[in-house]
C-alpha atoms as a PDB file:
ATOM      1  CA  UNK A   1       0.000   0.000   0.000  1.00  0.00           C
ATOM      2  CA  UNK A   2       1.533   3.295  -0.972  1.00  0.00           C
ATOM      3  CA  UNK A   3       2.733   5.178   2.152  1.00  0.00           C
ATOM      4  CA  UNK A   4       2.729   2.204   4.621  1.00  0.00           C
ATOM      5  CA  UNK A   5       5.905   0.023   5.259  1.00  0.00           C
ATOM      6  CA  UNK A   6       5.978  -2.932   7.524  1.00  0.00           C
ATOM      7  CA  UNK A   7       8.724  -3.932   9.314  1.00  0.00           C
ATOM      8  CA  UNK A   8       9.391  -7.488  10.943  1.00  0.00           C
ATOM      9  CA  UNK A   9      11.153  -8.853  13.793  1.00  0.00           C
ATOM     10  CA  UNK A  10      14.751  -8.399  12.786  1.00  0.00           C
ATOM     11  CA  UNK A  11      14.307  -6.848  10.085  1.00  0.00           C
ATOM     12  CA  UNK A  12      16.135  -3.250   9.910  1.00  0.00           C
ATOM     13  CA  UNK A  13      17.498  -1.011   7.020  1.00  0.00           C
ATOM     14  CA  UNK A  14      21.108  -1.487   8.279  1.00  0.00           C
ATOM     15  CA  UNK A  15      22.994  -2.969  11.120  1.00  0.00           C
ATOM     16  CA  UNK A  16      26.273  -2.062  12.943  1.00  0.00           C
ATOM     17  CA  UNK A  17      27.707  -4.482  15.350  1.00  0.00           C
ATOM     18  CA  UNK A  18      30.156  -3.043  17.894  1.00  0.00           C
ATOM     19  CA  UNK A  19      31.859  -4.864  21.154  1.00  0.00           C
ATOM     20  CA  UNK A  20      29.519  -2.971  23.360  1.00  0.00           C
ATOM     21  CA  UNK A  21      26.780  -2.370  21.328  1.00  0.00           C
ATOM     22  CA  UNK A  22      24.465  -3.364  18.145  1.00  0.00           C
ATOM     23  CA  UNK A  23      22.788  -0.783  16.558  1.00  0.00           C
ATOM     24  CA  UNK A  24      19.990  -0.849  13.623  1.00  0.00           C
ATOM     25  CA  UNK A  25      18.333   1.233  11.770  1.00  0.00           C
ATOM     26  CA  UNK A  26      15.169   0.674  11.447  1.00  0.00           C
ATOM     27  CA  UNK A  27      13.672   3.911   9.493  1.00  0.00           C
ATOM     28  CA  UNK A  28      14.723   7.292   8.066  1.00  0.00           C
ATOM     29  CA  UNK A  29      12.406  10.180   6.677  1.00  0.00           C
ATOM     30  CA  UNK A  30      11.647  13.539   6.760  1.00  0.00           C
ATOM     31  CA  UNK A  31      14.962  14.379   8.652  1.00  0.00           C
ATOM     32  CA  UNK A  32      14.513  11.349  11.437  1.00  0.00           C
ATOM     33  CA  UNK A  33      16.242   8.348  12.098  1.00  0.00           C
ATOM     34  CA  UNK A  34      14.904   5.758  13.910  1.00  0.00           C
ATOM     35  CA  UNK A  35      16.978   3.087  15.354  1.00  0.00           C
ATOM     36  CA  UNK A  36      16.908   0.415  17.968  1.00  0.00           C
ATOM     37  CA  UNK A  37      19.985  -0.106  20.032  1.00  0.00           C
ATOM     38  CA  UNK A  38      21.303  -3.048  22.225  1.00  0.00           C
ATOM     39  CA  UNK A  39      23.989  -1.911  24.794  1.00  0.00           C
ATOM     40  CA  UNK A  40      25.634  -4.629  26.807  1.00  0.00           C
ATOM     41  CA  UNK A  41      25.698  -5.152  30.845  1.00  0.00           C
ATOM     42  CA  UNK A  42      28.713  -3.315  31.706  1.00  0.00           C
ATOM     43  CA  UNK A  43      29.245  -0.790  28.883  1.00  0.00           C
ATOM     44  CA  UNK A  44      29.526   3.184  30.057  1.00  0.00           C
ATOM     45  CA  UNK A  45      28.304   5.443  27.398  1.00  0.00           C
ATOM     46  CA  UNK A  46      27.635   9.483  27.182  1.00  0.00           C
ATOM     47  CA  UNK A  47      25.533  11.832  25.941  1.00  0.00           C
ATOM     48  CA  UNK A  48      27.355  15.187  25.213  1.00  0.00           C
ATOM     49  CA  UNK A  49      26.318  18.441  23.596  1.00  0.00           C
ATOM     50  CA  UNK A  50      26.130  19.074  20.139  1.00  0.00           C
ATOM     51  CA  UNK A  51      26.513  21.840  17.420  1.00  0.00           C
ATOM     52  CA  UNK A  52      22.959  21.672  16.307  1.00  0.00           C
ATOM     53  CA  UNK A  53      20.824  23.536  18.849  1.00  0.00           C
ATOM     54  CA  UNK A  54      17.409  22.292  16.729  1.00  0.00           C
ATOM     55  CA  UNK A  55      18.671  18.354  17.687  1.00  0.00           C
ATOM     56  CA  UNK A  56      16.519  16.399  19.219  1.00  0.00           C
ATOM     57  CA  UNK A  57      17.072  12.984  20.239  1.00  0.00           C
ATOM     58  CA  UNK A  58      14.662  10.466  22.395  1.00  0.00           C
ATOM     59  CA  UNK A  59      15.372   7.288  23.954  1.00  0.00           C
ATOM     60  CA  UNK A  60      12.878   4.943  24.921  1.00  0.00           C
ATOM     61  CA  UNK A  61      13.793   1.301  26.875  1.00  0.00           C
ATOM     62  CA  UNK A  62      12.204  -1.591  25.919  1.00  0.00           C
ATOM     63  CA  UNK A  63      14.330  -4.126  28.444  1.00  0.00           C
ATOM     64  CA  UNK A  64      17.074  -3.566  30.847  1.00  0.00           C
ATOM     65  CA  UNK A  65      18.391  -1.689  33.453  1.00  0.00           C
ATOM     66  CA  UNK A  66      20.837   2.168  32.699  1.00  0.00           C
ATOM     67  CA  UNK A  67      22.021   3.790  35.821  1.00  0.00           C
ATOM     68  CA  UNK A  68      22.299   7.694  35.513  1.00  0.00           C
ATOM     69  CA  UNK A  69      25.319   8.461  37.726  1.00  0.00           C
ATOM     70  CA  UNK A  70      24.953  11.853  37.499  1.00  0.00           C
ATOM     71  CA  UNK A  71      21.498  12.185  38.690  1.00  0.00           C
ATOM     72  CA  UNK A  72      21.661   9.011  41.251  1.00  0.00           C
ATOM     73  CA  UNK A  73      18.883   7.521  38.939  1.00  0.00           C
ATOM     74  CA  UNK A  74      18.262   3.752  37.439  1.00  0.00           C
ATOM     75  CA  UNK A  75      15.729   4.081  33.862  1.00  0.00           C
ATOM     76  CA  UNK A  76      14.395   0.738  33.333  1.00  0.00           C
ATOM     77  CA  UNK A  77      11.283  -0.903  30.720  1.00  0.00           C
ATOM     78  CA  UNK A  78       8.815   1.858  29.384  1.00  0.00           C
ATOM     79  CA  UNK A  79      10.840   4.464  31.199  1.00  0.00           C
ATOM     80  CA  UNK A  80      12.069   6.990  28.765  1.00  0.00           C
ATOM     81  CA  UNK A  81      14.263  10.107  28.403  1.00  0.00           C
ATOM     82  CA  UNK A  82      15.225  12.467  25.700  1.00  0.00           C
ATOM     83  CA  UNK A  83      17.671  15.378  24.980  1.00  0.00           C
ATOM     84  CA  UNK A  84      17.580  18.738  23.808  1.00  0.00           C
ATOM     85  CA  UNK A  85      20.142  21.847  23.842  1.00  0.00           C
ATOM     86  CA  UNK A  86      22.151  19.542  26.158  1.00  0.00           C
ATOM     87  CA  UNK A  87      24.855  22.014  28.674  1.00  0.00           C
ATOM     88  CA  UNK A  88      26.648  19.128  29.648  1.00  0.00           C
ATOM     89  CA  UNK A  89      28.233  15.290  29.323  1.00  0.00           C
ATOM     90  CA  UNK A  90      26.128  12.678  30.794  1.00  0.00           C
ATOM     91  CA  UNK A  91      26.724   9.735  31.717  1.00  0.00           C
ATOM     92  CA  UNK A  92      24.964   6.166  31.614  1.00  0.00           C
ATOM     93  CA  UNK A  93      25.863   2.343  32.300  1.00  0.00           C
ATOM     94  CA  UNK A  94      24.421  -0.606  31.512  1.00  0.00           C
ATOM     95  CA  UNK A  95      23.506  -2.830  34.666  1.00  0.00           C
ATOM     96  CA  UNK A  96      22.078  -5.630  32.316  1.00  0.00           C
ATOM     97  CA  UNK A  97      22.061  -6.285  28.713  1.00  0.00           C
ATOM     98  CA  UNK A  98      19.679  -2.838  27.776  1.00  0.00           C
ATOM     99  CA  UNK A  99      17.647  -2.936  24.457  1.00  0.00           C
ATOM    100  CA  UNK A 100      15.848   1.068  23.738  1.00  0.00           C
ATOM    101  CA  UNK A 101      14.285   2.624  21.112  1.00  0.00           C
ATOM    102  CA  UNK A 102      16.247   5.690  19.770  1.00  0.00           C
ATOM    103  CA  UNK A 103      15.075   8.271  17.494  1.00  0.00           C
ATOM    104  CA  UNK A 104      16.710  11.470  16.511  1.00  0.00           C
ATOM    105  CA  UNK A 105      15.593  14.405  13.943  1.00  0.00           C
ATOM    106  CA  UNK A 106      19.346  14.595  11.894  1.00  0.00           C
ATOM    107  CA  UNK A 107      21.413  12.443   9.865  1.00  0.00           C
ATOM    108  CA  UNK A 108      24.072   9.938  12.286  1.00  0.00           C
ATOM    109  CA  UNK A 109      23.972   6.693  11.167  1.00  0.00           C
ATOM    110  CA  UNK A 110      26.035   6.988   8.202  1.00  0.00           C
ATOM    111  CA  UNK A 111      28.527   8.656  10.669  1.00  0.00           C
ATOM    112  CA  UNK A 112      29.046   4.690  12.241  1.00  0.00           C
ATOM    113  CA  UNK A 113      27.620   2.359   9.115  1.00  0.00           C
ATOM    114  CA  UNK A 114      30.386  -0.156   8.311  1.00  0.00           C
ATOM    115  CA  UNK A 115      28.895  -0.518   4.665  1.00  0.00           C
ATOM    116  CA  UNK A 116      29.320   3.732   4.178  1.00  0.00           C
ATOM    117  CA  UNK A 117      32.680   3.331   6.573  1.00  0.00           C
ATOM    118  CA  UNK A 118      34.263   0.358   3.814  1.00  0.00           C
ATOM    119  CA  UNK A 119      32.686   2.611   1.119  1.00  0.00           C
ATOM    120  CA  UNK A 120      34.571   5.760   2.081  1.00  0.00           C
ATOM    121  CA  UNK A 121      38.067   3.639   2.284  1.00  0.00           C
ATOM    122  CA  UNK A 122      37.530   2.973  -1.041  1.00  0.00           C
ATOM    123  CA  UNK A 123      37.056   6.780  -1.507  1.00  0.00           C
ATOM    124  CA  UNK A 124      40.312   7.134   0.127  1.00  0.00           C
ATOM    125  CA  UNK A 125      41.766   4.402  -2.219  1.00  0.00           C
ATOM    126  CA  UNK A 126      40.744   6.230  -4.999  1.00  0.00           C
ATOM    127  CA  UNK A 127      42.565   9.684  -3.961  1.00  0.00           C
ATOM    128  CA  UNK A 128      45.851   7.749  -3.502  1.00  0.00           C
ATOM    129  CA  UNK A 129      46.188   6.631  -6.603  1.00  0.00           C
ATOM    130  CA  UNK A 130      44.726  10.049  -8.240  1.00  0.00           C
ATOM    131  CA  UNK A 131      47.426  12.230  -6.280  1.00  0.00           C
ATOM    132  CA  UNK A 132      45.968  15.239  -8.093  1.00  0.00           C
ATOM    133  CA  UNK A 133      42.357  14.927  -6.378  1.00  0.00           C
ATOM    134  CA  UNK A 134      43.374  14.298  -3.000  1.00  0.00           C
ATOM    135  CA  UNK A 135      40.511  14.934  -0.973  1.00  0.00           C
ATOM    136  CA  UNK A 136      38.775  16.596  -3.591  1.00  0.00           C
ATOM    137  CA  UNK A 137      35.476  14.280  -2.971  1.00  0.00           C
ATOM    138  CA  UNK A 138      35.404  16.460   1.264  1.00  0.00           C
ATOM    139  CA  UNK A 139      35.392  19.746  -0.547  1.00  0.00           C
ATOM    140  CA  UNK A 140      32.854  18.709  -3.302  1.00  0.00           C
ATOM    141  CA  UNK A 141      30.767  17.340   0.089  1.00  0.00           C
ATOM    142  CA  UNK A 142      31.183  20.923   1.689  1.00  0.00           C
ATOM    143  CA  UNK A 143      30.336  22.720  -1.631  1.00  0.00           C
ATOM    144  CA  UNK A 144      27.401  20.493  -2.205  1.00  0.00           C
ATOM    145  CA  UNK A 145      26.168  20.800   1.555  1.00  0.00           C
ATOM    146  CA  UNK A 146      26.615  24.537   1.410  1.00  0.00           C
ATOM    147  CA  UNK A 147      24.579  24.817  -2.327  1.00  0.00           C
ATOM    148  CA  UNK A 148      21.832  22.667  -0.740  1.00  0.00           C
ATOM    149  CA  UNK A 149      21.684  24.820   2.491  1.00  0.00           C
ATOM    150  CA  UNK A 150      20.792  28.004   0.124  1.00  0.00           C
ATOM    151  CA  UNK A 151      18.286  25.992  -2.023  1.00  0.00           C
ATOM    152  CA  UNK A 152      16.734  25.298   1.035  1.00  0.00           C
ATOM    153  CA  UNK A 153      16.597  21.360   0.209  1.00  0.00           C
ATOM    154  CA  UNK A 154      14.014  19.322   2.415  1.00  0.00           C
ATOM    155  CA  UNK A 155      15.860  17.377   5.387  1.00  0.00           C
ATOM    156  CA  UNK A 156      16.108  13.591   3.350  1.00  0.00           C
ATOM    157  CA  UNK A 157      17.599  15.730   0.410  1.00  0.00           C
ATOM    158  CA  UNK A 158      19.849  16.977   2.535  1.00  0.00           C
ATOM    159  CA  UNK A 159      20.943  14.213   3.906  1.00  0.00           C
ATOM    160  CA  UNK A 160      20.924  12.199   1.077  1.00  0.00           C
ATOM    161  CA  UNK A 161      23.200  14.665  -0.703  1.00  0.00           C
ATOM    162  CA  UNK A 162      25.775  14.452   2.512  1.00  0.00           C
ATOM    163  CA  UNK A 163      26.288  10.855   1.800  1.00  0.00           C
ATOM    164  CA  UNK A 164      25.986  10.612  -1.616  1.00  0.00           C
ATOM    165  CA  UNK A 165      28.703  13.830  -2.382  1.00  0.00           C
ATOM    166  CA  UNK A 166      31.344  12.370  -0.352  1.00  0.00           C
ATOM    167  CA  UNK A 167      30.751   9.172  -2.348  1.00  0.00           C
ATOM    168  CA  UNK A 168      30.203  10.494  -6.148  1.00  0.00           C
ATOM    169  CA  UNK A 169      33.808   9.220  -7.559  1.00  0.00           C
ATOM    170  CA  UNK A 170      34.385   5.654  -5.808  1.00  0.00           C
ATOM    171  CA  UNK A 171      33.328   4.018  -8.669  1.00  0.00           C
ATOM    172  CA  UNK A 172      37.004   5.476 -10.290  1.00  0.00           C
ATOM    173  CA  UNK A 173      38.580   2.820  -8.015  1.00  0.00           C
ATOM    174  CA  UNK A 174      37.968   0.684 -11.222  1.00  0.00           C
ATOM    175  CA  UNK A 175      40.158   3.009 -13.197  1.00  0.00           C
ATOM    176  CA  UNK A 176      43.723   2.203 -13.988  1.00  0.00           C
ATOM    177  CA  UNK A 177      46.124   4.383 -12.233  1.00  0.00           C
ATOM    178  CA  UNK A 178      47.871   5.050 -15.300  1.00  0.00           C
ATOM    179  CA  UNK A 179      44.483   6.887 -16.875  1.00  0.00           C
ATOM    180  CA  UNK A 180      43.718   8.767 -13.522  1.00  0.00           C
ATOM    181  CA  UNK A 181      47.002  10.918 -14.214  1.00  0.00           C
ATOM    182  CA  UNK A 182      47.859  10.730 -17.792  1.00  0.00           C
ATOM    183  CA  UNK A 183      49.462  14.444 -18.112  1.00  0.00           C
ATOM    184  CA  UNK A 184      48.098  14.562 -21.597  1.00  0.00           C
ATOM    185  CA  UNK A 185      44.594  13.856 -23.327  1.00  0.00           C
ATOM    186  CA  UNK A 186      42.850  10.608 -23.352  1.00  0.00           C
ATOM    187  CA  UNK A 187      42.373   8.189 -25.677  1.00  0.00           C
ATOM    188  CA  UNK A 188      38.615   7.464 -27.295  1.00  0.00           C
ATOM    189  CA  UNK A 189      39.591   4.222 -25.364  1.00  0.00           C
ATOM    190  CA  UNK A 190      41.181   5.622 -21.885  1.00  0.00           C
ATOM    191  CA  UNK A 191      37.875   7.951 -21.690  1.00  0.00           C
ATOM    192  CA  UNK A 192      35.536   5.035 -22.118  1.00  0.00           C
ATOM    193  CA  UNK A 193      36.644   3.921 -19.415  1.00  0.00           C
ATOM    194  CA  UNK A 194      36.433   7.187 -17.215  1.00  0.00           C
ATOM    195  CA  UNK A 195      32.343   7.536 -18.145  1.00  0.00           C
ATOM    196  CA  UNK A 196      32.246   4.203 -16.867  1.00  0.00           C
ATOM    197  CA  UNK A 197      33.024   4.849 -12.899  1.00  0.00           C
ATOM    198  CA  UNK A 198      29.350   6.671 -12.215  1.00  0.00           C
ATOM    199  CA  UNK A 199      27.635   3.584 -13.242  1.00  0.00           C
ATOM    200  CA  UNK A 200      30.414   1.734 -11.252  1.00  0.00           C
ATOM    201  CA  UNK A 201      30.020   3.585  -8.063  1.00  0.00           C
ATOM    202  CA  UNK A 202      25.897   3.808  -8.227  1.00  0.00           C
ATOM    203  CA  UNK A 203      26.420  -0.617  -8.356  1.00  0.00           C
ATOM    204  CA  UNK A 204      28.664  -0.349  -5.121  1.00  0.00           C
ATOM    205  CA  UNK A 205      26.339   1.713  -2.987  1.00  0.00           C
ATOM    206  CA  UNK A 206      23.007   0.481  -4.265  1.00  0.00           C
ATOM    207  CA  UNK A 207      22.364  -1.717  -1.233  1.00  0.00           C
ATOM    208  CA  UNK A 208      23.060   0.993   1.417  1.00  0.00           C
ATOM    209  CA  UNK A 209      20.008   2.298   3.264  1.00  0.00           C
ATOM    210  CA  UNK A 210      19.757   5.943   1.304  1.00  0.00           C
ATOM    211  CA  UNK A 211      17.584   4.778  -1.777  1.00  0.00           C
ATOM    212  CA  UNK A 212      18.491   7.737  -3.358  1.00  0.00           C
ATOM    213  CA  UNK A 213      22.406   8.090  -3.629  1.00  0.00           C
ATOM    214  CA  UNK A 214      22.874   5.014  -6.076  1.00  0.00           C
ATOM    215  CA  UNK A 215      20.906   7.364  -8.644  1.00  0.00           C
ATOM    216  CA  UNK A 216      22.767  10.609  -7.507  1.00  0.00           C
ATOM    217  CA  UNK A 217      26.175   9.252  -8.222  1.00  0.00           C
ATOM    218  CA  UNK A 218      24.818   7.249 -11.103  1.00  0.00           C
ATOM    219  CA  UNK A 219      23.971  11.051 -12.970  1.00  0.00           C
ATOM    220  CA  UNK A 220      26.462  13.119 -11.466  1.00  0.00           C
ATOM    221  CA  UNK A 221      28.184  13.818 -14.620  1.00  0.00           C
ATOM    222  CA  UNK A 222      24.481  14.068 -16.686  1.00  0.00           C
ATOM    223  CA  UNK A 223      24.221  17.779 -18.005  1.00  0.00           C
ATOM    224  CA  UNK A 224      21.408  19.721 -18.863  1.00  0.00           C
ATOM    225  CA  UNK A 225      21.318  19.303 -22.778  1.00  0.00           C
ATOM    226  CA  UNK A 226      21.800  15.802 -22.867  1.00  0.00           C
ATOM    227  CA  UNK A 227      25.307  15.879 -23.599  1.00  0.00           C
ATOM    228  CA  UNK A 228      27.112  14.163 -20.267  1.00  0.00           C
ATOM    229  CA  UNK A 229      27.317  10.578 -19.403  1.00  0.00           C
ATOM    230  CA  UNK A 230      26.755   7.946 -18.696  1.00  0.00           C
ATOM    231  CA  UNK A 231      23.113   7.903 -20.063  1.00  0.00           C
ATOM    232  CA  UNK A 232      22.668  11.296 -21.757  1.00  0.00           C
ATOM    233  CA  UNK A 233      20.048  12.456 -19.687  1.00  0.00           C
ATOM    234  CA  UNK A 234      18.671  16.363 -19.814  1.00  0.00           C
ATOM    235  CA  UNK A 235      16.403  18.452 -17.827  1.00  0.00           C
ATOM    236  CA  UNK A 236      14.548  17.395 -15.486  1.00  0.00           C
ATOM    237  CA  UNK A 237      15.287  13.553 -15.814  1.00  0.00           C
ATOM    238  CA  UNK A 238      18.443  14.664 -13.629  1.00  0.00           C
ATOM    239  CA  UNK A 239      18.008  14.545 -10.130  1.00  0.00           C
ATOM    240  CA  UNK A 240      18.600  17.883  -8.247  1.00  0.00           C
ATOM    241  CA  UNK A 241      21.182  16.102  -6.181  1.00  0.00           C
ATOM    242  CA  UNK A 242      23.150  15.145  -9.541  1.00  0.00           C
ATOM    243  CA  UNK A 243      22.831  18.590 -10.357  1.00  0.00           C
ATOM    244  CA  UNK A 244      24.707  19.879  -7.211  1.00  0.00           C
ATOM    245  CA  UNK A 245      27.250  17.721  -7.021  1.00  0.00           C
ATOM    246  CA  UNK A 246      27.813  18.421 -10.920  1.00  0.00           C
ATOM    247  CA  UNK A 247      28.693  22.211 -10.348  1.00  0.00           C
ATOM    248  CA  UNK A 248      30.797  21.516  -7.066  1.00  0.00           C
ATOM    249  CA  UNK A 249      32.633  18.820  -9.041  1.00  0.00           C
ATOM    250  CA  UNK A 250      32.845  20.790 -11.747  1.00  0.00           C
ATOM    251  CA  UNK A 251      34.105  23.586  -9.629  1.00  0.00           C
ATOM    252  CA  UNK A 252      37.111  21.688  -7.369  1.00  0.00           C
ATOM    253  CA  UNK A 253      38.519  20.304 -10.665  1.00  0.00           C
ATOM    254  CA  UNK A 254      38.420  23.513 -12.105  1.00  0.00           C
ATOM    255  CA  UNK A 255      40.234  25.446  -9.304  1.00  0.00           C
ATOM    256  CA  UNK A 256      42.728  22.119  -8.417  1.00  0.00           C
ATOM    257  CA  UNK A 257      45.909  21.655  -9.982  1.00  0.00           C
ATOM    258  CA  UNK A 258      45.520  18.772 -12.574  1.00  0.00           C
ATOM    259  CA  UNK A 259      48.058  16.888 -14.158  1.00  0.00           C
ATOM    260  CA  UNK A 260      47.759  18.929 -17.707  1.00  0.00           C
ATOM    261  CA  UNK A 261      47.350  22.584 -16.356  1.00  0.00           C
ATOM    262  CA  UNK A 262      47.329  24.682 -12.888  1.00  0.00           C
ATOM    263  CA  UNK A 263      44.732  25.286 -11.008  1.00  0.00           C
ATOM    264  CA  UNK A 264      42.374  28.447 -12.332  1.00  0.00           C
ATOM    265  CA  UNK A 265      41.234  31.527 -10.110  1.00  0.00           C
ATOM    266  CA  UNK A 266      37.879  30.960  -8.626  1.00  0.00           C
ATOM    267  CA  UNK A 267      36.833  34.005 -10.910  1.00  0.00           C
ATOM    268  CA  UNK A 268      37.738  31.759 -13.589  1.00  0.00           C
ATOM    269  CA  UNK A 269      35.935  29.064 -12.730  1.00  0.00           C
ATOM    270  CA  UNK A 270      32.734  30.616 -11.636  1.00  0.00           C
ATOM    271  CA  UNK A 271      32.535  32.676 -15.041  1.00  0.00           C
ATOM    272  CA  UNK A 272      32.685  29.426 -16.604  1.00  0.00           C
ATOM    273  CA  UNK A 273      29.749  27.780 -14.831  1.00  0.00           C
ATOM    274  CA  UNK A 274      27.668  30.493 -15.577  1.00  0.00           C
ATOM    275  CA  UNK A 275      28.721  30.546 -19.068  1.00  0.00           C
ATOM    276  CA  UNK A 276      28.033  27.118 -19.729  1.00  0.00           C
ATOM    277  CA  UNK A 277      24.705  27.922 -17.075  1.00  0.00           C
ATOM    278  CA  UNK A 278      21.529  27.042 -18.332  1.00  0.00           C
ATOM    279  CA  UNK A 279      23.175  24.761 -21.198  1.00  0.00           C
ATOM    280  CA  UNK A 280      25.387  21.859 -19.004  1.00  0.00           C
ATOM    281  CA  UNK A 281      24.563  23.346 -15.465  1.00  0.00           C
ATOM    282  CA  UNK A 282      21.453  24.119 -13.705  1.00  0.00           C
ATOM    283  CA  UNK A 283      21.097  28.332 -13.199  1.00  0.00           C
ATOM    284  CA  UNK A 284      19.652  28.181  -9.706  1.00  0.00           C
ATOM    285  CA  UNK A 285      22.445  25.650  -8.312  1.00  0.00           C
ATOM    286  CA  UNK A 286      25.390  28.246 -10.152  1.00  0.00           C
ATOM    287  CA  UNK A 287      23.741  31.097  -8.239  1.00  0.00           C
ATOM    288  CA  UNK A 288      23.253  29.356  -5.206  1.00  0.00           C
ATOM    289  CA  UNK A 289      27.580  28.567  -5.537  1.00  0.00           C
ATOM    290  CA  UNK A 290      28.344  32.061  -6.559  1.00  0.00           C
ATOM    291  CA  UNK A 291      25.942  33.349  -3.342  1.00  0.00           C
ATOM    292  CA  UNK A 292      27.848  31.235  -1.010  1.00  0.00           C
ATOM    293  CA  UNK A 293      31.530  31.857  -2.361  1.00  0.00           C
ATOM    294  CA  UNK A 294      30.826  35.080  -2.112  1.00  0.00           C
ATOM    295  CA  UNK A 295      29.113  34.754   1.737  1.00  0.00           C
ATOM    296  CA  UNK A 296      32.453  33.315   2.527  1.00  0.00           C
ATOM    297  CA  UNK A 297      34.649  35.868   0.561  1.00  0.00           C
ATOM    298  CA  UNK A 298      36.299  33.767  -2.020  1.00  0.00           C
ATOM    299  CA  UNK A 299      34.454  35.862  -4.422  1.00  0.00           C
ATOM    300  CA  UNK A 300      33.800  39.421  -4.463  1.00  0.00           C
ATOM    301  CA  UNK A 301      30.339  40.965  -4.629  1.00  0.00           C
ATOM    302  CA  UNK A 302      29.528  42.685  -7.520  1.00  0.00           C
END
């Protein structure tokens, strides 16, 4: 039925198992997570302030026994507790094996998912053997965050486009060395097999829980009039996501040294994108870039 998902008895989205702990993740939308966490007898674990004063997190115990040192108070089943605009550290311990419900209105279980954490060594892979893009896929992430901050992107979008920015070239671990920093141009041959690492990465993430980066990566080098790869799509058949991380992409590279030129001015480079606006890159994600490098000074006002 469209709208409604069931969920079984051990079933979950993801899972993370740690010495003291087993975490899944049982649902995601409209900027929540929802997980359900096991912490074993004897662990010590802390809540501590954030950065984000509009977190919200709430836990909820289903079996067990946590002590709350710091308030001389035991929380056992049905008892429940949540935090907001936390001042300070506080502290818990498991006096039996503790099973609780824990939901939590921003994005953290990518921060500890083994599938993203093997997915972004491959990342790092990648940027050792292209010693020209070293981490060039972090600054495309803090581009892309920053572009969907001033489109005002809902919360999954948002999230989404965290994951899936940081990820957008690990397909390229399939790409010889050799190609990756050829100082001159590449063969009709040697670029085949370039177009083929966003297909390549979109396969190695599709089974992660974010249903949408696998497309994302998949048409991050799509451009507006049909003429990028790896399936020619234009428009609106590109996902806004894919159109973000196209113009920060397209951006880094631009202003990085490469193994064929030095790196342009950002003047240069934004000039470009809004030459080439409205024909390979979307208009509103250029001006959203050009806002923000100019918000942070790297570009002058005009």
């Amino acid at each position: 039925m469209d709208g409604l998902s069931i969920g079984r008895k051990q079933d979950s989205l993801d899972e993370v198992v740690q010495e003291s702990a087993k975490l899944s993740l049982l649902a995601r939308g409209s900027g929540i997570e929802v997980m359900k966490q096991v912490i074993y007898e004897g662990t010590v674990f802390y809540l501590y302030p954030g950065n984000n004063l509009e977190s919200f997190e709430f836990f909820y115990i289903l079996e067990g026994e946590l002590v709350c040192e710091d308030l001389s108070l035991s929380l056992k089943k049905d008892d429940y507790f949540y935090v907001k605009d936390l001042k300070d550290i506080v502290f818990f311990e498991a006096n039996s094996e503790v099973s609780m419900i824990w939901m939590i209105n921003e994005s953290v279980f990518h921060l500890i998912s083994q599938k993203v954490s093997k997915l972004l060594e491959v990342v790092s892979k990648v940027e050792e053997k292209d010693r020209y893009t070293f981490k060039h896929s972090v600054r495309v992430q803090n581009t892309s965050i920053k572009i969907g901050k001033k489109l005002n992107l809902l919360k999954d979008e948002l999230d989404t486009l965290i994951v899936a920015s940081v990820l957008h070239d690990v397909g390229k671990i399939n790409v010889p060395e050799e190609i990756l920093n050829k100082p001159g141009g590449l063969t009709d041959e040697e670029y085949a097999i370039i177009k083929k690492h966003p297909a390549d990465g979109a396969e190695m993430v599709k089974d992660t829980y974010y249903a949408d980066i696998s497309t994302i990566i998949h048409q991050h080098h799509e451009r507006l009039n049909g003429s990028g790869y790896p399936d020619g799509l234009a428009g609106e058949e590109i996902s806004i996501g894919a159109k973000i991380i196209g113009v920060s992409d397209s951006f880094d590279a631009m202003t990085d040294d490469r193994s064929y030129r030095n790196a342009y001015t950002p003047e240069y480079a934004m000039n470009e994108l809004k030459r080439l606006s409205g024909v390979l890159y979307d208009t509103e994600v250029v001006n959203a870039l050009e806002a923000v490098l100019i918000e942070e000074g790297i570009l002058n006002s005009k």
